[in-house]
Protein backbone atom coordinates (compact mmCIF):
# COMPACT_ATOMS: atom_id res chain seq x y z
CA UNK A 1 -260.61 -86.29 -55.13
CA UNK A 2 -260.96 -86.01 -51.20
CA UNK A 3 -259.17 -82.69 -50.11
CA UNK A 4 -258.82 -84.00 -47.12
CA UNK A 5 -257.42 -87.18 -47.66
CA UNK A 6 -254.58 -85.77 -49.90
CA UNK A 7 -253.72 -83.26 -47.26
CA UNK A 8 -253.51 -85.84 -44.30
CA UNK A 9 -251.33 -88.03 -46.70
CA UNK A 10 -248.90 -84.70 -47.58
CA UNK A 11 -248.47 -83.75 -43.92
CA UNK A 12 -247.73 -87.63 -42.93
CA UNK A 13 -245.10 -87.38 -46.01
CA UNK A 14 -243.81 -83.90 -44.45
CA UNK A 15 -243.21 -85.55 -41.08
CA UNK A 16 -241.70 -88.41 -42.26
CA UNK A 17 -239.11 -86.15 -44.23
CA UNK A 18 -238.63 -84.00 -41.23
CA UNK A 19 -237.82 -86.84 -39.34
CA UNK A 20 -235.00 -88.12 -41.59
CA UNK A 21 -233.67 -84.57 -41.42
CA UNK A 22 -233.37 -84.24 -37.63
CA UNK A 23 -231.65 -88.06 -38.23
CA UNK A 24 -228.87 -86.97 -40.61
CA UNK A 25 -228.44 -83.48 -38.72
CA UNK A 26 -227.94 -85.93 -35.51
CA UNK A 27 -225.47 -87.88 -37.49
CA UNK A 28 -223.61 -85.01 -38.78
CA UNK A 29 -223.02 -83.27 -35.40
CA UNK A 30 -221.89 -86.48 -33.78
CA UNK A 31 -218.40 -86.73 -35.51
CA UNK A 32 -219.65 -89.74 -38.06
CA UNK A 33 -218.42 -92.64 -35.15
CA UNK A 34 -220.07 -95.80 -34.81
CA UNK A 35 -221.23 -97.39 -31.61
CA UNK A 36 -218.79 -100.24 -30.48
CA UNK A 37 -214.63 -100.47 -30.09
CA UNK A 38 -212.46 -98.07 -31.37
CA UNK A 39 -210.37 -99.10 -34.02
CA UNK A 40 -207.16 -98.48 -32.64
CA UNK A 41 -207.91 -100.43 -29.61
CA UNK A 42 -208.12 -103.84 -31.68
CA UNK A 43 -204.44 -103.31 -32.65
CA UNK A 44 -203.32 -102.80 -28.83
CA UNK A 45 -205.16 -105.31 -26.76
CA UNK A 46 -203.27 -107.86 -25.20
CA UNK A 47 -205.48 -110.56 -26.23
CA UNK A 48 -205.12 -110.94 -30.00
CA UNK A 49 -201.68 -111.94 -30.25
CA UNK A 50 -199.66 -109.42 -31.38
CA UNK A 51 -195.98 -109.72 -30.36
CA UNK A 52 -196.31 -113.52 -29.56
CA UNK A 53 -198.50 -112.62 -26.41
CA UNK A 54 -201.57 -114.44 -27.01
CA UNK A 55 -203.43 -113.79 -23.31
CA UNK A 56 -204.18 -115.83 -20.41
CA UNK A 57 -204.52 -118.64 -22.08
CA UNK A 58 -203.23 -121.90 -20.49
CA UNK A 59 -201.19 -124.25 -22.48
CA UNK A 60 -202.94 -127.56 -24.25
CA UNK A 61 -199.91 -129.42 -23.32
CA UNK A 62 -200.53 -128.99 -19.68
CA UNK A 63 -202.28 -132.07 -17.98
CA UNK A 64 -205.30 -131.46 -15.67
CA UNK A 65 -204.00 -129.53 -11.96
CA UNK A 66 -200.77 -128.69 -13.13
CA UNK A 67 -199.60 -124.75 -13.48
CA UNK A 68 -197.14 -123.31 -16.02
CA UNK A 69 -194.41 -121.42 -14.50
């Protein structure tokens, strides 16, 4: 059995452990969010239709050059 060896391999393992820790500790101080929109936001945005507005969206019934009112 190579000394050595088995001690390189044990402090790889010990970094590799120490690592995850400082990950999770990371995690745990930040609040437990997750990178992108806010939840709450989806519900009030103008664009996904709730109370019957359904955004800038022009009309399919309009021909080509013409405007809605």
């Amino acid at each position: 059995m190579d000394l050595e060896r088995v001690l390189a391999e044990l402090r790889k393992e010990r970094d590799a452990i120490e690592s995850a820790i400082f990950s999770l500790e990371r995690l745990g101080r930040s609040g437990n969010t997750s990178p992108g929109r806010h939840p709450g936001l989806a519900a009030k945005s103008p664009t996904n239709g709730v109370n019957g507005n359904h955004g800038n969206h022009r009309s399919a019934s309009l021909a080509p050059g013409e405007e809605s009112s």
